[in-house]
Protein backbone atom coordinates (compact mmCIF):
# COMPACT_ATOMS: atom_id res chain seq x y z
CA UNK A 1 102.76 89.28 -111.13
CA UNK A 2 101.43 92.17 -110.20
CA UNK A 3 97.91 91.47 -111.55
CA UNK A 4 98.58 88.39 -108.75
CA UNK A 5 99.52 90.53 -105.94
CA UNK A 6 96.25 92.87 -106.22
CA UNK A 7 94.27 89.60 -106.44
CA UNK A 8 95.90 88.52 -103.35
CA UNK A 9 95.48 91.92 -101.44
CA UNK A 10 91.16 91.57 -102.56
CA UNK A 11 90.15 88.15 -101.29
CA UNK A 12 86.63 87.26 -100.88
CA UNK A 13 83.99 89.29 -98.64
CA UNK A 14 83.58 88.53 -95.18
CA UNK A 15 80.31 86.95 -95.62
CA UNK A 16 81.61 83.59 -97.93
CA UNK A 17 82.28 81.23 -95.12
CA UNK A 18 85.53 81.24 -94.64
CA UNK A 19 86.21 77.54 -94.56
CA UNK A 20 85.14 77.54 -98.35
CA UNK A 21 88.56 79.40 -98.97
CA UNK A 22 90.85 77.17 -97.17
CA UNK A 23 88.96 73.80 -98.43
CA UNK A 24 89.52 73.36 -102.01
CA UNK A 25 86.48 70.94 -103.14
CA UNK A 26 84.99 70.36 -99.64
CA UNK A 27 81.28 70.85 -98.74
CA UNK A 28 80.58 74.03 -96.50
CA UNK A 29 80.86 73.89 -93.39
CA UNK A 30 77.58 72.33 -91.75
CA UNK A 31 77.97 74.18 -88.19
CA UNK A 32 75.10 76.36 -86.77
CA UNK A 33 73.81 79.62 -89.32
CA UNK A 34 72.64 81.72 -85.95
CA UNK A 35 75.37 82.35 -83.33
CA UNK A 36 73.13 84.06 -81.25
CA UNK A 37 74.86 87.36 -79.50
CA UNK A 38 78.72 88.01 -79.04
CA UNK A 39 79.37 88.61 -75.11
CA UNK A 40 82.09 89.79 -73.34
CA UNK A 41 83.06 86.23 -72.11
CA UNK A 42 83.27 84.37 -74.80
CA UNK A 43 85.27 87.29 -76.90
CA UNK A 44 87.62 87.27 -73.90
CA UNK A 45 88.13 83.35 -74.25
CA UNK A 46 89.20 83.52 -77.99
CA UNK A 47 91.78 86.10 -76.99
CA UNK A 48 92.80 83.98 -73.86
CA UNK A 49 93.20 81.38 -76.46
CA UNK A 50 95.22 82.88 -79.14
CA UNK A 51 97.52 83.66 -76.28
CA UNK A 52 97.81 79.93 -75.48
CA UNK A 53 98.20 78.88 -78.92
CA UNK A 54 101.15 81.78 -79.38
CA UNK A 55 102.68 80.32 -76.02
CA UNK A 56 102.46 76.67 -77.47
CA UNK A 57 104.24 77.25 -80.45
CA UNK A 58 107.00 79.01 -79.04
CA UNK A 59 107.66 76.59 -76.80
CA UNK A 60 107.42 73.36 -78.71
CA UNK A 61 106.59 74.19 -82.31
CA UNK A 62 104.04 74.11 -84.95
CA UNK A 63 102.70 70.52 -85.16
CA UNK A 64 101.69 69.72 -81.80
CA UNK A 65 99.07 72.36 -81.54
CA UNK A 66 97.49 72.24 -85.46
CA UNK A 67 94.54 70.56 -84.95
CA UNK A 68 93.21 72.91 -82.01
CA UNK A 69 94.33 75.85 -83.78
CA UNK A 70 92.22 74.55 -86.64
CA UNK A 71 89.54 74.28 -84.49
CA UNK A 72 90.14 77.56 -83.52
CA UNK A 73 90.47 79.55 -86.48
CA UNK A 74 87.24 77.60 -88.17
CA UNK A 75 84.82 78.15 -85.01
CA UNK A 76 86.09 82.08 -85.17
CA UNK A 77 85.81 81.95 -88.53
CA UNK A 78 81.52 80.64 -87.98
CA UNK A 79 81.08 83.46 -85.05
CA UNK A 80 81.84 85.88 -87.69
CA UNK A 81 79.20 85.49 -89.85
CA UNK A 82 77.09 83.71 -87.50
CA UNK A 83 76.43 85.95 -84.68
CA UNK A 84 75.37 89.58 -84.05
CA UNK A 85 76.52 92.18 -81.19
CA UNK A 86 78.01 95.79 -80.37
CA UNK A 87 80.78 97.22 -82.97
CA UNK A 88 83.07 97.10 -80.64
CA UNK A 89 83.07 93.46 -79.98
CA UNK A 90 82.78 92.77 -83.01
CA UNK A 91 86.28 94.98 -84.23
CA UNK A 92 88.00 92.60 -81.38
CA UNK A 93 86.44 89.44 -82.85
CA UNK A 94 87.54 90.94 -86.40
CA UNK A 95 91.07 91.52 -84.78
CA UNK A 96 91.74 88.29 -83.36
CA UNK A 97 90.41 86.30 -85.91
CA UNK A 98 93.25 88.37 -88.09
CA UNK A 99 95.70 87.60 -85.49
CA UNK A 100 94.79 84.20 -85.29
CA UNK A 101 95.30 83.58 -89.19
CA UNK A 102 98.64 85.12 -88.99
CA UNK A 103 99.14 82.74 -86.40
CA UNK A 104 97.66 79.86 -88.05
CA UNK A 105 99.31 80.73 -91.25
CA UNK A 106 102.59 81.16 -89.20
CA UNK A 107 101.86 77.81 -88.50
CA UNK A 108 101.22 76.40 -91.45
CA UNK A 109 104.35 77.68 -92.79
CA UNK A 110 106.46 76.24 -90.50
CA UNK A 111 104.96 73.22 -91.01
CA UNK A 112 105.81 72.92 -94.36
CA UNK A 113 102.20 72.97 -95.49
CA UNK A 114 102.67 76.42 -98.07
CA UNK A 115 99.54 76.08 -99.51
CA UNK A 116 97.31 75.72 -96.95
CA UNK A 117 99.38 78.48 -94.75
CA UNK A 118 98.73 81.09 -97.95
CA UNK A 119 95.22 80.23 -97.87
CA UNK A 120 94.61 80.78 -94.37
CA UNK A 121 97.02 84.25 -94.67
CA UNK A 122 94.53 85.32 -97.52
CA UNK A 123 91.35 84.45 -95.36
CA UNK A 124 93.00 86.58 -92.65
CA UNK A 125 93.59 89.66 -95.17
CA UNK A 126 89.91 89.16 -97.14
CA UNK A 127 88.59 89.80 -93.97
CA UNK A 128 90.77 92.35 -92.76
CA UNK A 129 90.01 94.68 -95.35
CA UNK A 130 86.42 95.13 -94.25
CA UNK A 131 86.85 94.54 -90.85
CA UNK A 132 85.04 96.89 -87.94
CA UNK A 133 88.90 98.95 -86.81
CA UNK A 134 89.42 98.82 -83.27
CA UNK A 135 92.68 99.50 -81.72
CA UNK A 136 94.68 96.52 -82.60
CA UNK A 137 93.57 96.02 -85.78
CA UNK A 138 95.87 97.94 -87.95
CA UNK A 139 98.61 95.94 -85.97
CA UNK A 140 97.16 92.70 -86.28
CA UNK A 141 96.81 93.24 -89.74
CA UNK A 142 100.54 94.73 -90.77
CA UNK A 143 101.51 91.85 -88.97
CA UNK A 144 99.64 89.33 -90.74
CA UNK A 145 101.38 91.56 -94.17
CA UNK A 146 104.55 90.84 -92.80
CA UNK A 147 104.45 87.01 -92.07
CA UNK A 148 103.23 86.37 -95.77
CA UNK A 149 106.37 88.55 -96.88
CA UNK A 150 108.29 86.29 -94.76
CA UNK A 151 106.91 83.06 -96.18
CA UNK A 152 107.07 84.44 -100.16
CA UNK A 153 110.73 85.65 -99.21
CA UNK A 154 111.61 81.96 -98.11
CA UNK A 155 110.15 80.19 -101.17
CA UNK A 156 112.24 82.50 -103.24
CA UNK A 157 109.43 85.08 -104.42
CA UNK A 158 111.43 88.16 -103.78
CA UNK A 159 109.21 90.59 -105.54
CA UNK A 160 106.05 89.15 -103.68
CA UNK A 161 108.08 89.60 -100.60
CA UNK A 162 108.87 93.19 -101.32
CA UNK A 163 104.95 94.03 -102.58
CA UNK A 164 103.99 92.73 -99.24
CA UNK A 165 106.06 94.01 -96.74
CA UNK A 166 105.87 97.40 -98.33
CA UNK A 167 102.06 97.26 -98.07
CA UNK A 168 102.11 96.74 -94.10
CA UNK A 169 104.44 99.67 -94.06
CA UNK A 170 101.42 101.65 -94.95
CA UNK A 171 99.77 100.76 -91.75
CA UNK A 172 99.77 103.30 -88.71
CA UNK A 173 101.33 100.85 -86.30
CA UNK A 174 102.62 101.03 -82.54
CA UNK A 175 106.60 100.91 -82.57
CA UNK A 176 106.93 97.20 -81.86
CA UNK A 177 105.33 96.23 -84.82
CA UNK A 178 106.55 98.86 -86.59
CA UNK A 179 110.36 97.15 -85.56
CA UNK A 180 108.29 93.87 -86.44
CA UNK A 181 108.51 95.06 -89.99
CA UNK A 182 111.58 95.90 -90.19
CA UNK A 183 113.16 92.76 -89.06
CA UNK A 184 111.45 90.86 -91.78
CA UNK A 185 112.43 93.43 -94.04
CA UNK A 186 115.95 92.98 -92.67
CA UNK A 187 115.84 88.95 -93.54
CA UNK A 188 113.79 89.84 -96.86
CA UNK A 189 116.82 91.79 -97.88
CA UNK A 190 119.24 89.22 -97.75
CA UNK A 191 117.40 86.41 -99.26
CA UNK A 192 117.23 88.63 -102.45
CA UNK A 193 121.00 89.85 -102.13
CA UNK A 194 120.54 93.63 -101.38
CA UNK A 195 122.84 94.49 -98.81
CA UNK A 196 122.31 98.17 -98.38
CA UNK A 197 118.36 97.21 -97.79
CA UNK A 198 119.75 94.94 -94.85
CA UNK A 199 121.48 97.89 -92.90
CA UNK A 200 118.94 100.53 -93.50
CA UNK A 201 115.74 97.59 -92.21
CA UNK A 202 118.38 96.76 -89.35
CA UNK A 203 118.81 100.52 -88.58
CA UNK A 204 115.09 101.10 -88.70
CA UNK A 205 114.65 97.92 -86.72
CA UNK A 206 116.24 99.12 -83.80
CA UNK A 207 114.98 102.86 -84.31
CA UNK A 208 111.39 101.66 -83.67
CA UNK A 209 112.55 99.29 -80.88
CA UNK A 210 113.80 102.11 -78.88
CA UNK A 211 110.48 103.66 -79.22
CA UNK A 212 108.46 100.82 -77.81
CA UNK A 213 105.83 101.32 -74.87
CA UNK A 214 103.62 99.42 -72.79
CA UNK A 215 100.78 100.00 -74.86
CA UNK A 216 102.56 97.96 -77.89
CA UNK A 217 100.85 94.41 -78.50
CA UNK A 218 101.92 91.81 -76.06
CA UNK A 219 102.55 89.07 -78.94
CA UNK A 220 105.24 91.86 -80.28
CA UNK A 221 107.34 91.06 -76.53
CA UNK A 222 109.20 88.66 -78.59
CA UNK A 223 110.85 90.75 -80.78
CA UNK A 224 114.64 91.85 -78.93
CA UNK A 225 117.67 93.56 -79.69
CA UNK A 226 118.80 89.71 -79.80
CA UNK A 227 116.29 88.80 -82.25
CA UNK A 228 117.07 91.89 -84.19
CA UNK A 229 120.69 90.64 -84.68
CA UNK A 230 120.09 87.06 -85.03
CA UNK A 231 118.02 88.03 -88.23
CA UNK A 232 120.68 90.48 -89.34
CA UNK A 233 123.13 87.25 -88.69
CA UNK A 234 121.09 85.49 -91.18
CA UNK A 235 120.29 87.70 -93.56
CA UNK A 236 124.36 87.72 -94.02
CA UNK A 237 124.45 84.32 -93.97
CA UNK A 238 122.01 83.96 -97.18
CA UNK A 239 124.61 86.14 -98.49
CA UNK A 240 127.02 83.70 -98.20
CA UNK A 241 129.11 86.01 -95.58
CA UNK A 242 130.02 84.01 -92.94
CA UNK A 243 132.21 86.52 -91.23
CA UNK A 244 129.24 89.31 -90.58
CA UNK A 245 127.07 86.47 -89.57
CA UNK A 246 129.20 85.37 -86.95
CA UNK A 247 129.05 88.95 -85.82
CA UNK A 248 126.02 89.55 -85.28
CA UNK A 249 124.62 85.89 -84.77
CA UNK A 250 127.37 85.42 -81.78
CA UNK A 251 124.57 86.89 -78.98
CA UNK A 252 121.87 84.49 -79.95
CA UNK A 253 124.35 81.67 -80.26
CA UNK A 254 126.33 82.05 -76.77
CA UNK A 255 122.48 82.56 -75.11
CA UNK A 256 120.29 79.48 -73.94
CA UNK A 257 116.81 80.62 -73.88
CA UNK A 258 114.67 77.59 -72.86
CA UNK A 259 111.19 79.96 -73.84
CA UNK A 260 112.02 80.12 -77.64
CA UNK A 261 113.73 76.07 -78.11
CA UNK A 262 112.54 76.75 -81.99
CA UNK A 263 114.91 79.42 -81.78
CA UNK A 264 117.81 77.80 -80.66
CA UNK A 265 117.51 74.99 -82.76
CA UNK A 266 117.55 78.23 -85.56
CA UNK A 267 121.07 78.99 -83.92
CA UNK A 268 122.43 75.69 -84.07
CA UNK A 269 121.83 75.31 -87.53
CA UNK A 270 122.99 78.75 -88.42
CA UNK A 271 126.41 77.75 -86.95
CA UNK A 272 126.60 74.53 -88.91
CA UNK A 273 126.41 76.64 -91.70
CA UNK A 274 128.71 79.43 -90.63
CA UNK A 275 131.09 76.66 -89.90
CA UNK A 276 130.66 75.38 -93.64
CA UNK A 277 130.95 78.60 -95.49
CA UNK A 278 134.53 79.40 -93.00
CA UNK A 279 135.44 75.56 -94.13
CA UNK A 280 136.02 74.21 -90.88
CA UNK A 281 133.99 71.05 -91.57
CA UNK A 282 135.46 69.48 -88.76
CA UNK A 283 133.57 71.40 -86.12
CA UNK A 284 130.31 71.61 -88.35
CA UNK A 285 129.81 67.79 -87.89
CA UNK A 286 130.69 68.16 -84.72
CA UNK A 287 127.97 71.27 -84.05
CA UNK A 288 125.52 69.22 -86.63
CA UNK A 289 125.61 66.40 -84.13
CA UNK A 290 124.75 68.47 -81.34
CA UNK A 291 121.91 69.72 -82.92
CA UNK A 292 120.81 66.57 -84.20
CA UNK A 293 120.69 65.55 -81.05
CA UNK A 294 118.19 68.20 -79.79
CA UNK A 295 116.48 68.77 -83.27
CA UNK A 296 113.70 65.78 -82.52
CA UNK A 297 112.16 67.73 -79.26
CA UNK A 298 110.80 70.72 -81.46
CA UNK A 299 108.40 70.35 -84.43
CA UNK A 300 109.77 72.15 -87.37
CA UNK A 301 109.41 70.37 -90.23
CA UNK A 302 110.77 73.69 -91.83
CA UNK A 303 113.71 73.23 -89.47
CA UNK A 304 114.27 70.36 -89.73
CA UNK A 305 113.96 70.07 -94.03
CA UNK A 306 116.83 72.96 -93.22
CA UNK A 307 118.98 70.94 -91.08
CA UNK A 308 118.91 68.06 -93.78
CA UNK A 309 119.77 70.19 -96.29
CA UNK A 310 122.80 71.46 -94.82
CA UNK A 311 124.18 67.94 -94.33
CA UNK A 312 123.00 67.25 -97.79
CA UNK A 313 125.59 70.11 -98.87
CA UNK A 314 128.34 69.09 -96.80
CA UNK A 315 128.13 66.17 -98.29
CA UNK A 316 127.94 67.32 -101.87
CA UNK A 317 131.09 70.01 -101.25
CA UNK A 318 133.13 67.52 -99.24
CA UNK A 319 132.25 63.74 -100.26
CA UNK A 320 133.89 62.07 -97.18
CA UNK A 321 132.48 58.98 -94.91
CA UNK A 322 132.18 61.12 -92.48
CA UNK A 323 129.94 63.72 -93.96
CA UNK A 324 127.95 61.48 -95.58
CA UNK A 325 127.08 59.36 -92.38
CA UNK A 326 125.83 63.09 -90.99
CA UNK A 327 124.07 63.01 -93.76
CA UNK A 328 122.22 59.96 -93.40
CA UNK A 329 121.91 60.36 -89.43
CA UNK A 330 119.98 63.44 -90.21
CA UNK A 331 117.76 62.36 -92.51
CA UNK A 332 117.12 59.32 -90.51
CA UNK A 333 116.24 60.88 -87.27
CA UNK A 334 114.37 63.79 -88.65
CA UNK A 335 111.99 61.65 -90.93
């Protein structure tokens, strides 16, 4: 395994085109070998755009935007190799193409596509470990770290998880990501069942939170004390403790937030399942049909394969009509 990790951490060099490494089989890419020189304005446009693409997903999910961050992430991908200019263009364009594979990846993930999303994670790290450092890059790339801990920790590969997230620790980062971190550390800790690693990532959570500045990252803004204890809420959740979840999932569940729907969509379905583990079935249909009823507006097939599970297990743990029609009314509307 660990043999795995190290292979993981390598990657190839920056100069293999990078679309080689996400397609498996497929010809290389056939765009144009000389990019000519990197300016100002077209740097500033890829940044402009990874902001967009952020925005997009927040706001209505991973699917709808795919195919133009695809477009994206290969064409960034090309200027790479393809054109010349001053180092410190090219550390930004070695940045954001960093930040736009954890975004991609992010993407990817919450898609449902794994293997693609680990590909385009990997891509991201090859060529962040001989990428030209500028300011953001030790940021961008402890980020990137920490969304691949997040995905390993949600397909069960604890150790993975822990390798990872205890590598982007290493970086120097600004506070926000720093907190960044943390809270996946926080959510890492209770998919693998260690408690006392939950309170000490939540406490270190909020201890780099209060040292945030202006000068942190702006895609870091959307990490929140809220945030912070919606992630604590289901960490205890994973360990089957409805109780603290409530606690500290209460915030994010009594808040609308029409910026993040992906996120309340996350709430809903986290009270289904408080509402299962308390045994008070009654009101989890009840809740589960209120989130059905929003669950088609945001593209999560991650989400949504969640949502359908849960009915799936109120069915198996309580065979009634009743819970089996949720069952069926999810599965039919999220297909």
């Amino acid at each position: 395994m660990h043999r795995r990790i190290f292979l993981l951490l390598g990657g190839a060099a920056v100069t293999a085109p990078a679309l080689e490494l996400l397609l498996d089989g497929s010809p290389a890419y056939a765009g144009p070998r000389s990019g000519g020189t990197l300016t100002e304005g077209v740097l500033r446009q890829i940044e402009e755009s990874l902001h967009d693409i952020r925005t997009l997903d927040d706001t209505q999910g991973s699917e709808h935007a795919l195919t133009w961050t695809d477009g994206m992430w290969r064409s960034t991908a090309e200027m790479i190799t393809s054109t010349t200019g001053p180092g410190s263009l090219r550390a930004r364009l070695h940045t954001a193409f960093i930040s736009l594979s954890e975004q991609y990846g992010w993407m990817l993930f919450d898609s449902d596509r794994h293997e693609t999303a680990q590909r385009v994670f990997q891509t991201g790290l090859s060529l962040a470990r001989e990428a030209e450092h500028g300011p953001g890059t030790a940021d961008a790339t402890a980020n990137l770290l920490a969304s691949m801990a997040y995905q390993c920790s949600h397909l069960g590969q604890h150790h993975e998880a822990r390798t990872l997230a205890s590598v982007a620790a290493r970086h120097d980062t600004s506070p926000a990501v720093a907190a960044i971190l943390a809270e996946r550390r926080i959510v890492i800790a209770g998919r693998s069942h260690d408690p006392d690693g939950l309170r000490s990532a939540r406490e270190a959570a909020y201890e780099a939170l209060a040292r945030r500045t202006t000068d942190d990252p702006w895609w870091s803004q959307w990490l929140s004390p809220a945030a912070i204890d919606a992630a604590t809420g289901r960490a205890w959740l994973a360990l089957e403790n409805p109780r603290n979840a409530r606690e500290h999932l209460a915030p994010r569940l009594d808040t609308r937030d029409d910026d993040y729907p992906r996120d309340q969509l996350l709430a809903g379905i986290d009270l289904i399942d408080i509402q299962r583990l308390e045994g008070d079935i009654t009101r989890a249909l009840t809740t589960g049909e209120a989130v059905l009823a929003n669950a088609k507006r945001v593209s999560s097939p991650r989400l949504h394969r969640r949502l359908t599970g849960i009915a799936a297990t109120l069915t198996r743990e309580h065979p009634s009509i009743a819970t089996t029609t949720f069952a069926q009314r999810a599965t039919a509307v999220l297909a």
